[in-house]
PDB file of N, CA and C in Angstrom:
ATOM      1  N   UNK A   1     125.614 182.729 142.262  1.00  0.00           N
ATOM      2  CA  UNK A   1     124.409 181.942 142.431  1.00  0.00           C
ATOM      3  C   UNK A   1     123.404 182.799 143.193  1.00  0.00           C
ATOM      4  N   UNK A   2     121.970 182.505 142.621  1.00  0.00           N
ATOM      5  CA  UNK A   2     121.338 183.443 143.374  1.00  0.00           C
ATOM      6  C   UNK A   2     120.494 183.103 144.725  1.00  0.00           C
ATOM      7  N   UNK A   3     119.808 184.048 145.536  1.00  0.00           N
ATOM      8  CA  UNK A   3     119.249 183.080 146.549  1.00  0.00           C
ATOM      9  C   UNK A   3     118.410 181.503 146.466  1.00  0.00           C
ATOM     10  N   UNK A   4     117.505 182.021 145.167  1.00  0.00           N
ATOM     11  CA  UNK A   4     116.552 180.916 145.640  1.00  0.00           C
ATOM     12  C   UNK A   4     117.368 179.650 144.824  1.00  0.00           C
ATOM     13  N   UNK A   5     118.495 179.583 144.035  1.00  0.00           N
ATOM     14  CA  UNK A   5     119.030 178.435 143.953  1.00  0.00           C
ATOM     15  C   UNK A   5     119.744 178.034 144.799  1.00  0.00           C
ATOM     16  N   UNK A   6     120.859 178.577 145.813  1.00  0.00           N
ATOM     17  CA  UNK A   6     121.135 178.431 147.033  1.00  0.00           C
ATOM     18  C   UNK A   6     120.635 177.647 147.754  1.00  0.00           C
ATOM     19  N   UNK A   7     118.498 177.927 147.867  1.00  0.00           N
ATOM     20  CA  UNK A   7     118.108 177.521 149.001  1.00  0.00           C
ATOM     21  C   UNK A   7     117.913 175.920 148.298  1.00  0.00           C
ATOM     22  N   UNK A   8     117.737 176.038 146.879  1.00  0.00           N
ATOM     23  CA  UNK A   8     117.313 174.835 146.333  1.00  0.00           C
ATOM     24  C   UNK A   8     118.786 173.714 146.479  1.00  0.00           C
ATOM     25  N   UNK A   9     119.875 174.361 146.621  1.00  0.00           N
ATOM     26  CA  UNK A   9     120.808 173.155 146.641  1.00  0.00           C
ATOM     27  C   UNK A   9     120.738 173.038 148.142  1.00  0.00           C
ATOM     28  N   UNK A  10     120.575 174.099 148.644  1.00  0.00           N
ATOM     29  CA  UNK A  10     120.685 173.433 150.033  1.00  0.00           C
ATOM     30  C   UNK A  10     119.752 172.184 150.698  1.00  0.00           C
ATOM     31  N   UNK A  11     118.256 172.230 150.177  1.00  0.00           N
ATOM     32  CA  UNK A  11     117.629 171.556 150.501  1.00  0.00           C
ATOM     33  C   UNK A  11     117.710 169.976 150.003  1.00  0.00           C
ATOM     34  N   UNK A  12     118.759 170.171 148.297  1.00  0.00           N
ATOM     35  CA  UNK A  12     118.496 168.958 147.924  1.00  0.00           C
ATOM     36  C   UNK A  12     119.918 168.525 149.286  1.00  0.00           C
ATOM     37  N   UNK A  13     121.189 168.869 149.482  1.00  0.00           N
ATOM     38  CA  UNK A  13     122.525 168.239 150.649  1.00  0.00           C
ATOM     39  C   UNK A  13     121.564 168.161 151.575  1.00  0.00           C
ATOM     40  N   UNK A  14     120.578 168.396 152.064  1.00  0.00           N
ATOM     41  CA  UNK A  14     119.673 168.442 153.309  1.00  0.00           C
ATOM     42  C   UNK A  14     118.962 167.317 153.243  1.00  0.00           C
ATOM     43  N   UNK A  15     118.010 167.068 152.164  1.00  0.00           N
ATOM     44  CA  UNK A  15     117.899 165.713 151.337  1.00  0.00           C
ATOM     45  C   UNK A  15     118.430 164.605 151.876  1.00  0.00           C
ATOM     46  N   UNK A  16     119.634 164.838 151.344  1.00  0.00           N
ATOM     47  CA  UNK A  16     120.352 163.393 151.067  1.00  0.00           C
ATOM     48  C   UNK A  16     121.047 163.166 152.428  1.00  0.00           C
ATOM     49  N   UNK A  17     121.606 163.970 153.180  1.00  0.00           N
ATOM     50  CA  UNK A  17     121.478 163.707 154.669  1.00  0.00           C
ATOM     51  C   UNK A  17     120.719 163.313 154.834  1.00  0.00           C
ATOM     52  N   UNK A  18     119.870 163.564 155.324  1.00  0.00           N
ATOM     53  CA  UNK A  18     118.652 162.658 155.910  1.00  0.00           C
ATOM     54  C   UNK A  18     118.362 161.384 155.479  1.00  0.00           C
ATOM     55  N   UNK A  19     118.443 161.766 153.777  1.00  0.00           N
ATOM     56  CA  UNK A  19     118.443 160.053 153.296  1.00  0.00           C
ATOM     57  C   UNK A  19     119.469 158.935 154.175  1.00  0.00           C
ATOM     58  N   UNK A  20     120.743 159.342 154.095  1.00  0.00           N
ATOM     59  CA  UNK A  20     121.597 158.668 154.578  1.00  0.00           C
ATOM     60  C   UNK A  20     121.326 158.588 155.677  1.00  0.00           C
ATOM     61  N   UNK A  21     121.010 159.420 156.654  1.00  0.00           N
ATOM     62  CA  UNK A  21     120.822 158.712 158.357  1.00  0.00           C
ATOM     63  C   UNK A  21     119.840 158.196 158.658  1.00  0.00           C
ATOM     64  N   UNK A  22     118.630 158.080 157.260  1.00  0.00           N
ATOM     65  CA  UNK A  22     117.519 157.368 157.797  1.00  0.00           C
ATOM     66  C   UNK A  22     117.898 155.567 156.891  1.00  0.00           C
ATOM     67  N   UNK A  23     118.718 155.663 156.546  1.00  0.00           N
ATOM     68  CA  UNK A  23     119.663 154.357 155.880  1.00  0.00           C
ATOM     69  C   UNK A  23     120.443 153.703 156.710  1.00  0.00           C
ATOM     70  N   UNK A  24     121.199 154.630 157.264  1.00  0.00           N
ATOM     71  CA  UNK A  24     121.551 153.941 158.563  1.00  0.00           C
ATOM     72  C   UNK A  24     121.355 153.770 159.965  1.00  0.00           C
ATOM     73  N   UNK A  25     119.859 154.602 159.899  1.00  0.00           N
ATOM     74  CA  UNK A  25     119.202 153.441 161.055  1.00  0.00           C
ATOM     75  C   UNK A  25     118.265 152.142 160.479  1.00  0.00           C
ATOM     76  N   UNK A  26     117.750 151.763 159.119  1.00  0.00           N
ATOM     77  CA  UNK A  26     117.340 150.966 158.686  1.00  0.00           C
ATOM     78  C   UNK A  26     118.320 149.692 159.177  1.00  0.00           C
ATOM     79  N   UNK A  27     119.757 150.356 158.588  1.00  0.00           N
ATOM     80  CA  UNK A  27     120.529 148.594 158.675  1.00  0.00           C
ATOM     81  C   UNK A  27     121.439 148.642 160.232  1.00  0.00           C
ATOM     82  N   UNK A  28     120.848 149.664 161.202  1.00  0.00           N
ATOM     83  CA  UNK A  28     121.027 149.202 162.466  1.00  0.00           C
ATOM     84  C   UNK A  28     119.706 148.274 162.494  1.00  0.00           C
ATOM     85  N   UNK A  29     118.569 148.712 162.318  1.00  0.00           N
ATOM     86  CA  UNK A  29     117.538 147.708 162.749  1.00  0.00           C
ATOM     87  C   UNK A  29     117.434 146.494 162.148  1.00  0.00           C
ATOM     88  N   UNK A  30     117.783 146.470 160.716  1.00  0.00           N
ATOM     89  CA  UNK A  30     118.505 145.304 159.693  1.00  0.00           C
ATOM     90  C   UNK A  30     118.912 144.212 161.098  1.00  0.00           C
ATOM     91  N   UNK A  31     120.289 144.757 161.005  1.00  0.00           N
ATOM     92  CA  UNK A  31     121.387 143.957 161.976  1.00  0.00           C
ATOM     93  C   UNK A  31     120.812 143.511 162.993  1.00  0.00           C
ATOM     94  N   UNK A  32     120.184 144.264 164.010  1.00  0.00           N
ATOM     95  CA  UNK A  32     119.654 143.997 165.341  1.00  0.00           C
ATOM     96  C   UNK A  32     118.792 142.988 165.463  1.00  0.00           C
ATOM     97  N   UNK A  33     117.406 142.879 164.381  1.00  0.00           N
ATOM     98  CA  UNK A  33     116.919 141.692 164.127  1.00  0.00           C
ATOM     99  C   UNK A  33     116.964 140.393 163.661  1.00  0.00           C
ATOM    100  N   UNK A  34     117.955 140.779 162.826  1.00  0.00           N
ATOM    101  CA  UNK A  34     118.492 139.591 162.209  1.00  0.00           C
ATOM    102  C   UNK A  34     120.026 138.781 162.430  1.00  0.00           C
ATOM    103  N   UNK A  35     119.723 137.875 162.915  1.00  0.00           N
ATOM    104  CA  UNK A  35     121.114 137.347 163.914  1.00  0.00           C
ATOM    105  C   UNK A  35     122.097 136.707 162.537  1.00  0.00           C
ATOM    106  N   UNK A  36     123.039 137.025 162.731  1.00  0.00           N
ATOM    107  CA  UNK A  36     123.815 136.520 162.226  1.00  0.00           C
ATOM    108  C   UNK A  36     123.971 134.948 161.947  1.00  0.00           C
ATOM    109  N   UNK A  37     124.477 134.513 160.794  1.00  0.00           N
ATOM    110  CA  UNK A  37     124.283 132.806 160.988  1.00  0.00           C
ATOM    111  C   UNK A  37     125.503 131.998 161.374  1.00  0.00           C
ATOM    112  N   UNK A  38     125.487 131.258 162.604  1.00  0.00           N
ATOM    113  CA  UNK A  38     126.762 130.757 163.136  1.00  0.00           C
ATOM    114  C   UNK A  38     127.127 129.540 162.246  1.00  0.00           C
ATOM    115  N   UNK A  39     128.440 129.682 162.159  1.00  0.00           N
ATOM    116  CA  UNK A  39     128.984 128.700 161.010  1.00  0.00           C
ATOM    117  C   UNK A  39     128.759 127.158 162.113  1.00  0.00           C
ATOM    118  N   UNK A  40     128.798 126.268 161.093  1.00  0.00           N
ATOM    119  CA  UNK A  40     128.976 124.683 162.285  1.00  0.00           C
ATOM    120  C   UNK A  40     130.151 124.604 162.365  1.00  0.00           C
ATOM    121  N   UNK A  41     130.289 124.062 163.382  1.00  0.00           N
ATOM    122  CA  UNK A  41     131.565 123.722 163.984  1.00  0.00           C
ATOM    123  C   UNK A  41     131.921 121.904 164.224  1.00  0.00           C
ATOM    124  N   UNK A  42     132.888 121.490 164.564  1.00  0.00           N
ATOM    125  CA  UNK A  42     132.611 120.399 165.492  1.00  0.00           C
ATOM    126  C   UNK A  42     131.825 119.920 166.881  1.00  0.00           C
ATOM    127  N   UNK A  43     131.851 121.237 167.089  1.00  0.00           N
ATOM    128  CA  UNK A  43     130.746 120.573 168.909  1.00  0.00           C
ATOM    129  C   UNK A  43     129.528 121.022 168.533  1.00  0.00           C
ATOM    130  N   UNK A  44     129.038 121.942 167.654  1.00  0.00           N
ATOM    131  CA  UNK A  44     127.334 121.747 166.728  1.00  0.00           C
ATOM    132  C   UNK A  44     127.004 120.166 166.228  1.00  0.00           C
ATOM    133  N   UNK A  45     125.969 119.666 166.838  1.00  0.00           N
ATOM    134  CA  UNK A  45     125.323 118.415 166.816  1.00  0.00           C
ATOM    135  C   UNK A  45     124.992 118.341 165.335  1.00  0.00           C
ATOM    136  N   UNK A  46     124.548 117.710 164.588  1.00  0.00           N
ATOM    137  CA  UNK A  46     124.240 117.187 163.315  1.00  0.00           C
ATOM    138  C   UNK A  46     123.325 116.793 163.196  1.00  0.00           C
ATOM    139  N   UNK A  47     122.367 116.762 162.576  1.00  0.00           N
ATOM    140  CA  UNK A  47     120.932 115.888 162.078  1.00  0.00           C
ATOM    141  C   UNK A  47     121.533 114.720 161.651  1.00  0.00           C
ATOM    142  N   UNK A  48     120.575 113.412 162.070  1.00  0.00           N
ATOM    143  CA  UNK A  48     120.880 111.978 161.483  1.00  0.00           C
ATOM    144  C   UNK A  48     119.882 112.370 160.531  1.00  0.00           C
ATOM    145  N   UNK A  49     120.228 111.446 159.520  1.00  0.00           N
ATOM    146  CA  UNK A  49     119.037 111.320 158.725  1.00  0.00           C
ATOM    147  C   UNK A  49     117.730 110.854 159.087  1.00  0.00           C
ATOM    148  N   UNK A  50     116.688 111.433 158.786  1.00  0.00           N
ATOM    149  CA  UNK A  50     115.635 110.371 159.186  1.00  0.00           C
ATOM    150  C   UNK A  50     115.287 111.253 160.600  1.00  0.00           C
ATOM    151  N   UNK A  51     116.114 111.900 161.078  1.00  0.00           N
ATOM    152  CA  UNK A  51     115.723 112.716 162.552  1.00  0.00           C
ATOM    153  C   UNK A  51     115.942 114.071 162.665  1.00  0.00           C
ATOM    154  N   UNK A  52     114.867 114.880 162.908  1.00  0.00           N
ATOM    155  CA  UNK A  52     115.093 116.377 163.165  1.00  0.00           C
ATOM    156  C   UNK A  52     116.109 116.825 163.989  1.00  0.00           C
ATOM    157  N   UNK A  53     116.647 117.659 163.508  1.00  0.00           N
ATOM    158  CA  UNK A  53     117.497 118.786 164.259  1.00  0.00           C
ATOM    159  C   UNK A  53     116.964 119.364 165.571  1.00  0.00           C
ATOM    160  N   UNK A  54     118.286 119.080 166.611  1.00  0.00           N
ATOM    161  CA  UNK A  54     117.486 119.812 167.758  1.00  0.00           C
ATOM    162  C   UNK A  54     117.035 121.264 167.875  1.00  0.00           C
ATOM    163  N   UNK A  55     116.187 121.337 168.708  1.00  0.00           N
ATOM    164  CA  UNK A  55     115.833 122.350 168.903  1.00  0.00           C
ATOM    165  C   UNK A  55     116.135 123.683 169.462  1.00  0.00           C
ATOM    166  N   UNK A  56     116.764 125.006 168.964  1.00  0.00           N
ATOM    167  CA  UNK A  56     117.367 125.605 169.817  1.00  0.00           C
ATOM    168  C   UNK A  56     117.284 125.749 171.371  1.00  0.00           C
ATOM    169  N   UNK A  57     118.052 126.139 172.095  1.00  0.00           N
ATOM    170  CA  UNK A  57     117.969 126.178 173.303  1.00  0.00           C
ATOM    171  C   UNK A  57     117.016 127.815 173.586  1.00  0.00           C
ATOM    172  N   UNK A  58     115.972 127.581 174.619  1.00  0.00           N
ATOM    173  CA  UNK A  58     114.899 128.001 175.044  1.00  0.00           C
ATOM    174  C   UNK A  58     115.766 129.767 174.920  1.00  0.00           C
ATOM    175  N   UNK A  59     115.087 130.987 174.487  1.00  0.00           N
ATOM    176  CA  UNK A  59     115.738 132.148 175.166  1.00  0.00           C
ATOM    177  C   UNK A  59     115.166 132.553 176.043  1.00  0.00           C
ATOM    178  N   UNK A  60     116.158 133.403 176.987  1.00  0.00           N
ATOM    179  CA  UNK A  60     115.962 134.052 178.137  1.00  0.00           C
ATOM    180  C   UNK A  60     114.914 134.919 178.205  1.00  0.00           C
ATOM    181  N   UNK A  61     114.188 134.694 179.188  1.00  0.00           N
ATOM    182  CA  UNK A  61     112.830 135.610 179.323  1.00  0.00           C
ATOM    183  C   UNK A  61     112.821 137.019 179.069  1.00  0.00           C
ATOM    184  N   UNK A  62     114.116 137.272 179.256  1.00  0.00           N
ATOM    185  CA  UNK A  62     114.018 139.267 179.357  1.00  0.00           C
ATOM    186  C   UNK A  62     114.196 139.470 177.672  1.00  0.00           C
ATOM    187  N   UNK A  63     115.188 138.604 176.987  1.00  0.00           N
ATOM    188  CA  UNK A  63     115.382 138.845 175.353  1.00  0.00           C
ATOM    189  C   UNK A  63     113.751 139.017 174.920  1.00  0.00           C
ATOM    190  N   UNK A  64     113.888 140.712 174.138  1.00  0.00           N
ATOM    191  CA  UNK A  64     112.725 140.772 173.097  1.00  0.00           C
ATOM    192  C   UNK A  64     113.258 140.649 172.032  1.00  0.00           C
ATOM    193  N   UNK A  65     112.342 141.029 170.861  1.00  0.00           N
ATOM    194  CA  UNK A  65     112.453 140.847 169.767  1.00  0.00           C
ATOM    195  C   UNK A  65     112.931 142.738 170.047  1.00  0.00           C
ATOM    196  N   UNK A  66     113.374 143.359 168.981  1.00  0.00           N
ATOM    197  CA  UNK A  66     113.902 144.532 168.961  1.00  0.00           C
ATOM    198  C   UNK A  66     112.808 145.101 168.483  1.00  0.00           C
ATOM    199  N   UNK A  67     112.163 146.809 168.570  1.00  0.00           N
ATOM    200  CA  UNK A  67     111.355 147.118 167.879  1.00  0.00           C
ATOM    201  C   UNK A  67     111.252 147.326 166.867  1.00  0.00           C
ATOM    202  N   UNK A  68     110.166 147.527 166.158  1.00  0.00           N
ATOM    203  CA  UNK A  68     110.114 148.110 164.757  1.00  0.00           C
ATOM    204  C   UNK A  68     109.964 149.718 164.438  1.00  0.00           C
ATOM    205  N   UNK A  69     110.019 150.307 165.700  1.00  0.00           N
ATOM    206  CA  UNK A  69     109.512 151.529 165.309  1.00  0.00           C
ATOM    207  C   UNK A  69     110.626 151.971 165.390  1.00  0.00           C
ATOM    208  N   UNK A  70     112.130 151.840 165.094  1.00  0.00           N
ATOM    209  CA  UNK A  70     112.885 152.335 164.520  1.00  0.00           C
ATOM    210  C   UNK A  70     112.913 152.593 162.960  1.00  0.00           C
ATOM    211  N   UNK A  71     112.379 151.158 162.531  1.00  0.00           N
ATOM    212  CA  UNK A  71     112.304 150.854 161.139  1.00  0.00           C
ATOM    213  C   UNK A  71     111.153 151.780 160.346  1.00  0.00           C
ATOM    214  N   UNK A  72     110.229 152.265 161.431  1.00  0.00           N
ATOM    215  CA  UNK A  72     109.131 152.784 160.311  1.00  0.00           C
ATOM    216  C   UNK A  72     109.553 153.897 160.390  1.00  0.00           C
ATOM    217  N   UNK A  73     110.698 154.560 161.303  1.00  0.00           N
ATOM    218  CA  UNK A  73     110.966 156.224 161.611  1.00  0.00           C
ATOM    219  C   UNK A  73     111.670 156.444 160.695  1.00  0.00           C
ATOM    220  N   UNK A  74     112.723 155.760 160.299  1.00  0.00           N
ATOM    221  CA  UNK A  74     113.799 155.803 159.256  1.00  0.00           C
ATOM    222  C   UNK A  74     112.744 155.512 158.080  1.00  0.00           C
ATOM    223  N   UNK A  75     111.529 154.762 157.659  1.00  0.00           N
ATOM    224  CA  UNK A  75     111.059 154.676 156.673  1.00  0.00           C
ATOM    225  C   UNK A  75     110.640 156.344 155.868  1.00  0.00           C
ATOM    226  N   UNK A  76     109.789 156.743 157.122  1.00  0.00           N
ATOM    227  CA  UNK A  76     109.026 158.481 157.331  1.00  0.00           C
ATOM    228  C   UNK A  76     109.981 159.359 156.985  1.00  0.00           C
ATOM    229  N   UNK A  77     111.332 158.881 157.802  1.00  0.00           N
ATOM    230  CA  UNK A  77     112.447 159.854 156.802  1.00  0.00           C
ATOM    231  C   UNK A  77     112.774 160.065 155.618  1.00  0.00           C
ATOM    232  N   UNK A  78     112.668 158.656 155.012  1.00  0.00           N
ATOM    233  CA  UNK A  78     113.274 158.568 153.603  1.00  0.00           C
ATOM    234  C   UNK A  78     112.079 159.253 153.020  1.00  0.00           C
ATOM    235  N   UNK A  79     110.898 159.004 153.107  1.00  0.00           N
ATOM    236  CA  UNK A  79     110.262 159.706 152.219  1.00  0.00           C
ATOM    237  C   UNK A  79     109.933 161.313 152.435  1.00  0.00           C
ATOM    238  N   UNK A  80     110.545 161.781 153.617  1.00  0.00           N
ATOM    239  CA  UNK A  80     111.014 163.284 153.796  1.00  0.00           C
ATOM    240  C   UNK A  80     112.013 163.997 153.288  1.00  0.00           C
ATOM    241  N   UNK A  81     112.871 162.735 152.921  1.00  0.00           N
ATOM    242  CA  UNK A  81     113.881 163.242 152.315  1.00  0.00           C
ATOM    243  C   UNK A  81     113.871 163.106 151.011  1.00  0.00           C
ATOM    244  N   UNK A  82     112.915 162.438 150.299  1.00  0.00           N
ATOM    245  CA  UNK A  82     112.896 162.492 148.706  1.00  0.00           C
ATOM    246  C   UNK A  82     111.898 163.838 148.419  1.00  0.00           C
ATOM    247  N   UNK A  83     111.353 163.984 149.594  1.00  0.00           N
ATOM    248  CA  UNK A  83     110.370 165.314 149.392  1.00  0.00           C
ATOM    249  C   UNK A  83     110.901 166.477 149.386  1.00  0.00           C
ATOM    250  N   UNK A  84     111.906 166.492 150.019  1.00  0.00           N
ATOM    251  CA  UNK A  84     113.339 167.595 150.396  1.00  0.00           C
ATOM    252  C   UNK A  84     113.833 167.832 149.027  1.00  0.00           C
ATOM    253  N   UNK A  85     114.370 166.960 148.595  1.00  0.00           N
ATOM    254  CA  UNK A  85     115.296 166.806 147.125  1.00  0.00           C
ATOM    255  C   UNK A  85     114.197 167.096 146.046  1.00  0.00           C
ATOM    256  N   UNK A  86     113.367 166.603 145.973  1.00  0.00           N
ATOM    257  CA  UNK A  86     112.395 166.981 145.002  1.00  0.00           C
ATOM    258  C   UNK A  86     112.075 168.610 145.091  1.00  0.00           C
ATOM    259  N   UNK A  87     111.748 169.172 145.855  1.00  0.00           N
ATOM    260  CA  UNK A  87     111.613 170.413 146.445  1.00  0.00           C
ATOM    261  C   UNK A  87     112.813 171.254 145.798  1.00  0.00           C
ATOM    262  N   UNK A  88     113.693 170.819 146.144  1.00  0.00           N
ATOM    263  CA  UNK A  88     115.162 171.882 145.949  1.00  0.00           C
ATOM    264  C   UNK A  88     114.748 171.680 144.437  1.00  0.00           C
ATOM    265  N   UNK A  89     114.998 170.586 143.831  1.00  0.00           N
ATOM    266  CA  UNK A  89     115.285 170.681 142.596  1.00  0.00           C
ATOM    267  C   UNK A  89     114.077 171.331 141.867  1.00  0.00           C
ATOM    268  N   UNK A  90     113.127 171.654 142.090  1.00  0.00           N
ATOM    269  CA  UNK A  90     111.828 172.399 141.828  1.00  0.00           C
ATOM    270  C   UNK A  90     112.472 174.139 141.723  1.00  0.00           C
ATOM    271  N   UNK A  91     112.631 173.998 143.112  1.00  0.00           N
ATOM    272  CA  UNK A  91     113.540 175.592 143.357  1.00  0.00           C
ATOM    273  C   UNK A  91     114.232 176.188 142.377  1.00  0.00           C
ATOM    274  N   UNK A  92     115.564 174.980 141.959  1.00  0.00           N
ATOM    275  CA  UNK A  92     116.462 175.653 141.478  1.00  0.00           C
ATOM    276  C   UNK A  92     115.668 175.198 139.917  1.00  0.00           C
ATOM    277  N   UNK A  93     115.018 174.485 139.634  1.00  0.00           N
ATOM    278  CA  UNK A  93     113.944 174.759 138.260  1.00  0.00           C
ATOM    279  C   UNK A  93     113.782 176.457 138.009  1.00  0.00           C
ATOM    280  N   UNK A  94     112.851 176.264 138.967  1.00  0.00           N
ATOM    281  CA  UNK A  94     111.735 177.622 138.822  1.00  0.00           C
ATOM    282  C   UNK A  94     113.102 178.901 138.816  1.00  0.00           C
ATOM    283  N   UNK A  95     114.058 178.590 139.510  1.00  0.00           N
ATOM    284  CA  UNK A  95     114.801 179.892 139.082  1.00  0.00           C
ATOM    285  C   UNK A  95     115.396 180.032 137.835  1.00  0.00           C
ATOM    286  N   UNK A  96     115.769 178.966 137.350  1.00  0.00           N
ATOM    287  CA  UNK A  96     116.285 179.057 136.403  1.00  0.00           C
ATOM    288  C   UNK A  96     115.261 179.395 135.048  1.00  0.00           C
ATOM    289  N   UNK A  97     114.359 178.662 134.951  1.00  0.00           N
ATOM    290  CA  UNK A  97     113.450 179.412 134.471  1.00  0.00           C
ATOM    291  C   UNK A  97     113.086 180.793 134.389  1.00  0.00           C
ATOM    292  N   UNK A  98     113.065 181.008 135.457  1.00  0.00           N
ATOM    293  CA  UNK A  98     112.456 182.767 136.047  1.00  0.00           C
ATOM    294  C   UNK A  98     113.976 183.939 134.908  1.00  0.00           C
ATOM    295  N   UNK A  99     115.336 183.084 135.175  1.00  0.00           N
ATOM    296  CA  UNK A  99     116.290 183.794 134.793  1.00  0.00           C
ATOM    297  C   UNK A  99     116.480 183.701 133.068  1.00  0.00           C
ATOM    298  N   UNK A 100     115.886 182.754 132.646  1.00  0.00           N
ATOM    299  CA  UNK A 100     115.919 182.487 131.149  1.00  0.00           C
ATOM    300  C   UNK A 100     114.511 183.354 130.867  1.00  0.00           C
ATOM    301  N   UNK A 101     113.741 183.278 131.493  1.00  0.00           N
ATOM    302  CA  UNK A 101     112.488 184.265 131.146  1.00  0.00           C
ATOM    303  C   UNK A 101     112.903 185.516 130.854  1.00  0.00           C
ATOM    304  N   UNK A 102     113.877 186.178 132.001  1.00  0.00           N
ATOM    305  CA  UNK A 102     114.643 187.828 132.048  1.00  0.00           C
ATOM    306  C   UNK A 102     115.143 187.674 131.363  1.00  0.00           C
ATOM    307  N   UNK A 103     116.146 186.540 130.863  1.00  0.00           N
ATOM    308  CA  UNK A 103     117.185 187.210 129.631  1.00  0.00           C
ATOM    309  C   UNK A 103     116.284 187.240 127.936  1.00  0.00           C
ATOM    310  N   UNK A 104     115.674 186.317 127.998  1.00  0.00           N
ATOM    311  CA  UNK A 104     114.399 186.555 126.842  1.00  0.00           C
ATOM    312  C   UNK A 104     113.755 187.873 126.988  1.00  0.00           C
ATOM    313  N   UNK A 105     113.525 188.325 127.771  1.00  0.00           N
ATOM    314  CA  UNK A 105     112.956 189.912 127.959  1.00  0.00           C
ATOM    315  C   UNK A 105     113.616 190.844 127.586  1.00  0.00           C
ATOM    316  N   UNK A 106     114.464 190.949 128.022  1.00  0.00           N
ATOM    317  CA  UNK A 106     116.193 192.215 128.088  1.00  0.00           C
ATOM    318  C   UNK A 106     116.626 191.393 126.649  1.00  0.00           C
ATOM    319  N   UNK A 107     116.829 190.648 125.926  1.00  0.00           N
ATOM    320  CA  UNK A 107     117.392 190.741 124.534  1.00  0.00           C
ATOM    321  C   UNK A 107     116.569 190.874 123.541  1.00  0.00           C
TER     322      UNK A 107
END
């Protein structure tokens, strides 16, 4: 294999790393915001008909909401990393090209 396809596969595994760790900080921030849904139980109160459901209990002043600027960093990635992969595969294009050009020459 020659260099510049080398650099082109490398960039596309470089790629897709990144894809993947900017995937899994998406569904850390996924998770973090979005609470899980507690099943009912018996000591969960019930709506009568005809009467609203109570109201959750107040949260604690210090609870925030989690940020988002995890979510837009991992966004900036992914599209660094399709730029990555696109790139390599350009690379190992143009070489291959370049090498079908030489052997069209020399035969």
């Amino acid at each position: 294999m020659d260099a510049v396809s080398a650099s082109g596969l490398f960039a596309i595994r470089s790629g897709f790393a990144r894809l993947g760790a900017a995937a899994g900080q998406v569904a850390a921030v996924r998770t973090s915001t979005i609470p899980a849904a507690s099943p009912q139980d018996a000591t969960t109160p019930r709506a009568v008909a005809g009467q609203r459901p109570a109201p959750p209990p107040p949260a604690d002043p210090g609870d925030r909401a989690p940020s988002s600027s995890g979510y837009v960093e991992a966004s900036v990635d992914m599209i660094r990393a399709e730029t990555e992969v696109r790139m390599g595969a350009a690379l190992i294009k143009t070489a291959d090209d370049m090498t079908r050009t030489l052997l069209d020459i020399k035969v």
